[in-house]
Protein backbone atom coordinates (compact mmCIF):
# COMPACT_ATOMS: atom_id res chain seq x y z
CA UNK A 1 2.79 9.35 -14.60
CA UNK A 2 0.33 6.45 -13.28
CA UNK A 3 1.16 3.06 -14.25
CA UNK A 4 -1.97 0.44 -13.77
CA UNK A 5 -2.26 -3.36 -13.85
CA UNK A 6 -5.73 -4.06 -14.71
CA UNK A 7 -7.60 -7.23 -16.71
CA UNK A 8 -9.66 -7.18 -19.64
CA UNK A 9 -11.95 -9.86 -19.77
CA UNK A 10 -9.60 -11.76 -17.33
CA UNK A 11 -6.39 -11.42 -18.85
CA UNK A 12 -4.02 -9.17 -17.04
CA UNK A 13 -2.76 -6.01 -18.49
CA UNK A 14 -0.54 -3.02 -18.21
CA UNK A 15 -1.29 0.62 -19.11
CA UNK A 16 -0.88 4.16 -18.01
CA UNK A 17 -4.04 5.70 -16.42
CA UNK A 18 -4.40 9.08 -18.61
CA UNK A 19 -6.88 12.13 -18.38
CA UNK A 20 -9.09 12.86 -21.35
CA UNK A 21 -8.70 16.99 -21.91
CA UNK A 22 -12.19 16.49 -23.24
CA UNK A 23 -14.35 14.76 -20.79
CA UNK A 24 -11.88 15.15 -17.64
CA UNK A 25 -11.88 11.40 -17.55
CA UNK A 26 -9.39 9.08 -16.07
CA UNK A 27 -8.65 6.10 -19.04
CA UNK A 28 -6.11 3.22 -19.71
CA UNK A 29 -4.00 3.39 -21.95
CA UNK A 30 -3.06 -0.20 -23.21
CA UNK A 31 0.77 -0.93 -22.51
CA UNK A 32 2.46 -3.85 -24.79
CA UNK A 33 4.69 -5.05 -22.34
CA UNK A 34 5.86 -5.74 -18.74
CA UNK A 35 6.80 -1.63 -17.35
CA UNK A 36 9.00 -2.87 -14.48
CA UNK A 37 11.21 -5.01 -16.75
CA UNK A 38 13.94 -4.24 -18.78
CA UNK A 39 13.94 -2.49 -21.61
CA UNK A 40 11.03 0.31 -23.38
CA UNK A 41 7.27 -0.81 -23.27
CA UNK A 42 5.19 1.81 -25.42
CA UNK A 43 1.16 1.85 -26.36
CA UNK A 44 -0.65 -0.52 -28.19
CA UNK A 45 -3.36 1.89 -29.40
CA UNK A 46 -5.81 0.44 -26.78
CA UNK A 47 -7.74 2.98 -24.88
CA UNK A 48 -10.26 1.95 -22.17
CA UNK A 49 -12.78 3.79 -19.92
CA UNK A 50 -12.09 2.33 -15.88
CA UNK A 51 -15.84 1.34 -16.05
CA UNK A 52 -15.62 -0.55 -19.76
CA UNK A 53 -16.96 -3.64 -19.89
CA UNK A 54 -14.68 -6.16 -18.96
CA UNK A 55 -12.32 -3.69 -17.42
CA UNK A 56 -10.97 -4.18 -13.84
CA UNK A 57 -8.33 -2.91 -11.78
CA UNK A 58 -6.03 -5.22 -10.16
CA UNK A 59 -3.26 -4.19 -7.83
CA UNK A 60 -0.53 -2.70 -9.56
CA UNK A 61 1.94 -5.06 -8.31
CA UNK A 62 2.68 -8.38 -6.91
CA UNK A 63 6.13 -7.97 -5.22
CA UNK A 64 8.55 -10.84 -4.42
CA UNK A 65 8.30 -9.44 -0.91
CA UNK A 66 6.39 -6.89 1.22
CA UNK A 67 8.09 -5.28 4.04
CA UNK A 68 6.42 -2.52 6.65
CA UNK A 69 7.45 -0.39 9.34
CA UNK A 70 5.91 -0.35 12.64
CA UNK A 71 5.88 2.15 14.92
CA UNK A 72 7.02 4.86 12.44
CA UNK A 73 4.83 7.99 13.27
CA UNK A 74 4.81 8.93 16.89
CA UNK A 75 1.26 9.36 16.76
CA UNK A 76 0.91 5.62 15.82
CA UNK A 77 3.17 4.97 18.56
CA UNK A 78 1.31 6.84 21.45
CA UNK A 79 -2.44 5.61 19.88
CA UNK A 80 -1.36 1.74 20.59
CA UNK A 81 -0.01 2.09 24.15
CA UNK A 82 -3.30 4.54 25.54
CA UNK A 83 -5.56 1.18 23.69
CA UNK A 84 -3.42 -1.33 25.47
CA UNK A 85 -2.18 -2.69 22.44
CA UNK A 86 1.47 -2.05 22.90
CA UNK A 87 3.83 -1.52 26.13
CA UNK A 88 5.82 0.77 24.46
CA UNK A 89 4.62 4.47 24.85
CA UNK A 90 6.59 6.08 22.10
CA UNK A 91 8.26 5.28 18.91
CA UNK A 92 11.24 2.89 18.76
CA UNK A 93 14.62 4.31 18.12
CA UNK A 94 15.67 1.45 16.05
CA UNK A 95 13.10 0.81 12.70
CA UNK A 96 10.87 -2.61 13.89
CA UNK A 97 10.55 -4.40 10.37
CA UNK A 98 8.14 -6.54 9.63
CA UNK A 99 6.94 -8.47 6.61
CA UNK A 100 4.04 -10.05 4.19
CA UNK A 101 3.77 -12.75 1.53
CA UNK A 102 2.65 -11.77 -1.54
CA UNK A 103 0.07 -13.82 -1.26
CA UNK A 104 -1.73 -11.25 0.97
CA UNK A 105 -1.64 -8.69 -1.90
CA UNK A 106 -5.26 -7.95 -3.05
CA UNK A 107 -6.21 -4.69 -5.96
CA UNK A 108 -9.05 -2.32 -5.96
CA UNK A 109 -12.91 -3.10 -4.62
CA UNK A 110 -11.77 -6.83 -3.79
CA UNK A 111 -12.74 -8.74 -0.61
CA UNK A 112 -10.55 -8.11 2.52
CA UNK A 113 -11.38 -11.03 4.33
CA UNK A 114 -11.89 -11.91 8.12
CA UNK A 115 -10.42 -15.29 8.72
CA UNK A 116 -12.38 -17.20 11.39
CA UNK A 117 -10.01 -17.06 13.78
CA UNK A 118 -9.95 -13.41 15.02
CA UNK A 119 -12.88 -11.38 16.21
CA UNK A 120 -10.75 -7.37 16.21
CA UNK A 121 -10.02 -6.84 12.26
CA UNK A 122 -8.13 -3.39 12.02
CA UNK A 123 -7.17 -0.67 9.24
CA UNK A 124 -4.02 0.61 8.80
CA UNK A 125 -4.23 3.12 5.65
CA UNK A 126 -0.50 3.91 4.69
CA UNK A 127 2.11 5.18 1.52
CA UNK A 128 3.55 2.19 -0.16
CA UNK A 129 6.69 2.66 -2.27
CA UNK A 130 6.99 0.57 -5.42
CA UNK A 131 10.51 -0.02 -6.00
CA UNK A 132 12.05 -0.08 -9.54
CA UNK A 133 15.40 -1.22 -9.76
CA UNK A 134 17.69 -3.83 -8.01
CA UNK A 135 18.82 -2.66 -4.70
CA UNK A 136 21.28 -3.62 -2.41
CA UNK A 137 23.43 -1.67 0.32
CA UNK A 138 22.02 1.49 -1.15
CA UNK A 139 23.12 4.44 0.77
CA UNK A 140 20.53 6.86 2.08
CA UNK A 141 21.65 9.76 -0.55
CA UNK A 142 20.71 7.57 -3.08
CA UNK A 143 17.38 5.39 -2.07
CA UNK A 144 15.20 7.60 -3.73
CA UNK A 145 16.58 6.79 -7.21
CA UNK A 146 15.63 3.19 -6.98
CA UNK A 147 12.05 4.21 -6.76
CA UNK A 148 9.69 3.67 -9.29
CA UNK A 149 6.83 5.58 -7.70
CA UNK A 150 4.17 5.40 -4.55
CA UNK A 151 0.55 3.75 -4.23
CA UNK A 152 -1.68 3.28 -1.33
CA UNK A 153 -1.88 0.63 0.66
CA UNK A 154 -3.98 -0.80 4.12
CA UNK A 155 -1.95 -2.65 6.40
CA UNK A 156 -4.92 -5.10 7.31
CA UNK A 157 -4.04 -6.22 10.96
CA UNK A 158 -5.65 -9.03 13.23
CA UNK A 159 -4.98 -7.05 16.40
CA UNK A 160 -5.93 -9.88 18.45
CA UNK A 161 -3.95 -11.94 17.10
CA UNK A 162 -0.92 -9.09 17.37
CA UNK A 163 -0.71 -9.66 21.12
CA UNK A 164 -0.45 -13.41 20.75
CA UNK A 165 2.42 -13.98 17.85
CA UNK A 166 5.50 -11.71 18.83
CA UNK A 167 6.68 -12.78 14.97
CA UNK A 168 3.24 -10.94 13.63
CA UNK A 169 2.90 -13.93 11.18
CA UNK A 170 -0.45 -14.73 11.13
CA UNK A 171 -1.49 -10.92 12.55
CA UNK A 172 -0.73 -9.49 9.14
CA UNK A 173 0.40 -11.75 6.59
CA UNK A 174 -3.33 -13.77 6.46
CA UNK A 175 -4.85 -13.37 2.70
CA UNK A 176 -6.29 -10.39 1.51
CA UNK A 177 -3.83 -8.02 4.60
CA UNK A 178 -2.10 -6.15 1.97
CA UNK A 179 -4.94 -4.16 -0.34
CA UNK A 180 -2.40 -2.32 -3.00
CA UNK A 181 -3.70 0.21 -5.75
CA UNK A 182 -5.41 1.69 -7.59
CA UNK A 183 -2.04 2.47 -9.85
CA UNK A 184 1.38 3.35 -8.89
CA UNK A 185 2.22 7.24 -8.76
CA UNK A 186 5.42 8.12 -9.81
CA UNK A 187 5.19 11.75 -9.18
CA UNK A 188 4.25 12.34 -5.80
CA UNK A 189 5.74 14.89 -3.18
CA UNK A 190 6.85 11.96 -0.78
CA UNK A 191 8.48 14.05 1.55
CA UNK A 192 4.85 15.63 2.67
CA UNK A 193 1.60 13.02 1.53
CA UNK A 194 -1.35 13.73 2.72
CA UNK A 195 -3.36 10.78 4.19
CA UNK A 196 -6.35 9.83 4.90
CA UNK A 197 -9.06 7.12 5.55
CA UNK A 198 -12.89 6.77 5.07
CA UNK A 199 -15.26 4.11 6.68
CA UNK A 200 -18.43 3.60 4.94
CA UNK A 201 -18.47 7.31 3.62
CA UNK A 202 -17.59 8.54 6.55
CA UNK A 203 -14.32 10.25 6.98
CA UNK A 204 -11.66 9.07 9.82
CA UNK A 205 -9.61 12.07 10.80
CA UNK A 206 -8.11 10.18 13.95
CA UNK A 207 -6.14 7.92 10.85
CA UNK A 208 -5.08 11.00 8.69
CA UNK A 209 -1.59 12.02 8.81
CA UNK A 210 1.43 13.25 6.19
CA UNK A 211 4.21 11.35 5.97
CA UNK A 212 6.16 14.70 6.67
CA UNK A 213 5.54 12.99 10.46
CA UNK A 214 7.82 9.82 9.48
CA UNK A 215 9.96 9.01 12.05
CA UNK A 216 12.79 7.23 9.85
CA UNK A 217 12.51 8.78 5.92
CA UNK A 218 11.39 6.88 2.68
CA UNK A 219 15.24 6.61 1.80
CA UNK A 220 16.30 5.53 4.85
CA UNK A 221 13.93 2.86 4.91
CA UNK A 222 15.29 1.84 1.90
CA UNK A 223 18.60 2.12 2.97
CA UNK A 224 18.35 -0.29 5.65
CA UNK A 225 16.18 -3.19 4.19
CA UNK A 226 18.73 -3.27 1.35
CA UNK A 227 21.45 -4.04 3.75
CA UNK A 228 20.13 -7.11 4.69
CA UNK A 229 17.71 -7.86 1.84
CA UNK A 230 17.90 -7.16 -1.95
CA UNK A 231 14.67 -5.44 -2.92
CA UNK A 232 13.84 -6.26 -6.47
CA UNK A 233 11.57 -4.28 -9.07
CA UNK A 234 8.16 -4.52 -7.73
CA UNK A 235 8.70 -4.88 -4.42
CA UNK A 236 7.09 -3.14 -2.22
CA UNK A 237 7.43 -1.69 1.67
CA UNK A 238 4.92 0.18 3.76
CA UNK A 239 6.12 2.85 5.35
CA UNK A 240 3.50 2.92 8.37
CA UNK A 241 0.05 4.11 9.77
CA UNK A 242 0.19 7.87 10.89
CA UNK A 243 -2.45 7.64 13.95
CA UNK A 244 -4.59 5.84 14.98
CA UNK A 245 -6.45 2.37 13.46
CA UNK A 246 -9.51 0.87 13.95
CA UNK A 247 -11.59 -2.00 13.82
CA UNK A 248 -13.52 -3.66 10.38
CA UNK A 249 -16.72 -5.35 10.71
CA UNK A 250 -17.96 -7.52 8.20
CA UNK A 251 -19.66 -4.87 5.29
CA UNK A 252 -17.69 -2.00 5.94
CA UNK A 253 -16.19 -0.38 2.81
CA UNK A 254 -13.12 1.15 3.84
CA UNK A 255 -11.10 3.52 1.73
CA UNK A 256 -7.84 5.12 1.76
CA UNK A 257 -6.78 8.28 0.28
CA UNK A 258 -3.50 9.43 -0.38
CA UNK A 259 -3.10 13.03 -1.94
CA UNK A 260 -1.67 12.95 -5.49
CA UNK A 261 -1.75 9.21 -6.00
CA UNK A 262 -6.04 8.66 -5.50
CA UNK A 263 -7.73 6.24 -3.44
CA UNK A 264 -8.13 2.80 -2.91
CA UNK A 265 -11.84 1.05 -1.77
CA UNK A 266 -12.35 -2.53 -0.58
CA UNK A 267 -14.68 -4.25 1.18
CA UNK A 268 -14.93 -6.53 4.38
CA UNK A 269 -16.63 -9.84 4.59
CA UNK A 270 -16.32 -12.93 6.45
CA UNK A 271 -14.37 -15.65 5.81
């Protein structure tokens, strides 16, 4: 099932993205409540086509809190320390958590943003996990329940600005970091996802991956953010870049792919 948050003439909406057996077309199907409350939401009878007028897809979510992993795919690991972006040639042992405000949280085809302040803008395409229920001390054998499905996500990163704040405040919490989207997934073979990235129609096989490559797993990165911090419906955490990033210049149109969930496009301007 796919579970969207999109407007209609600029009031936000809910609805599950469905395919027409007729015309093989993705559409939303109107939802009348809130999914990630409690309690049943069901269908108002509202169909839309993606491209209706009026119709646009927001991100799926805007979490109390964002958390990410760095370091998480070995790969990852060995691409920053050969560009002299990290002093540490392999992958931590311990996880290195970091986080964003939701404020960074952008959807689908909306600006990512180059604040004036950095000159070396880099994508970091990624699975995000949308969580569903209240967790808190939730042991590894049972993370995965607290799921409520997957969506893609770019880790937006001022790598310049990475060197200079050992907190990674302003390096990836700026506005616009955390594109989300285009729906949340929540069927997806998490244990093996297929990613990739594209950069201006061109693909990026150096920043394709599976997250079969994780270094610590979807539930245990669950696991240990709920010890110290209760993760609430909605939230969200990144589970890291598989290889290697790269830089954003103002115009690009990056997109990021993840196998069984779809992709998601922005583009880069300016600030």
């Amino acid at each position: 099932m796919r579970i969207a948050r999109f407007s209609l003439n600029d009031t936000p909406r809910y609805a599950f993205v469905q395919q027409d057996a007729n015309d093989g077309k993705d559409y939303l199907v109107e939802l009348d409540g809130y999914p990630l409350g409690v309690g049943t939401v069901k269908p108002t009878g509202n169909r839309y086509a993606l491209d209706a007028d009026g119709v646009r897809l927001l991100a799926p979510v805007i979490p109390s809190k964002i958390f990410g992993l760095a370091k998480n795919y070995e790969a990852h690991a060995q691409f920053m320390h050969a560009a002299g972006h990290s002093d540490v040639a392999h992958a931590p042992e311990d996880m290195w958590i970091f986080t964003k405000p939701s404020t960074s949280v952008i959807g689908p085809d909306d600006p990512i943003v180059i604040p004036p302040y950095s000159n070396d803008m880099n994508f970091e395409p990624e699975v995000a996990v949308v969580m569903g229920r209240i967790a808190k001390n939730v042991p590894e054998e049972k993370a995965l329940d607290y799921v409520l499905g997957y969506t893609c996500v770019n880790d937006v990163t001022l790598r310049d600005l990475q060197g200079k704040d050992p907190m990674w405040t302003r390096a990836k919490g700026f506005d616009t970091s955390c594109p989300l989207g285009p729906w949340i997934q929540t069927e997806l073979n998490a244990a093996d996802a297929k990613i990739s990235f594209t950069l201006n129609g061109k693909d990026v096989p150096e920043a394709s991956g599976t997250t079969a490559n994780l270094i610590h797993s979807i539930a245990q990165q669950i696991a240990a953010i709920s010890s110290f911090s209760t993760l609430l419906p909605g939230d969200v955490i990144m589970t890291g870049t598989p290889n290697a990033s790269g830089h954003l210049d103002p115009g690009d149109e990056p997109i990021v792919h993840v196998e069984g969930i779809g992709s998601l496009r922005n583009v880069v301007v300016r600030g």
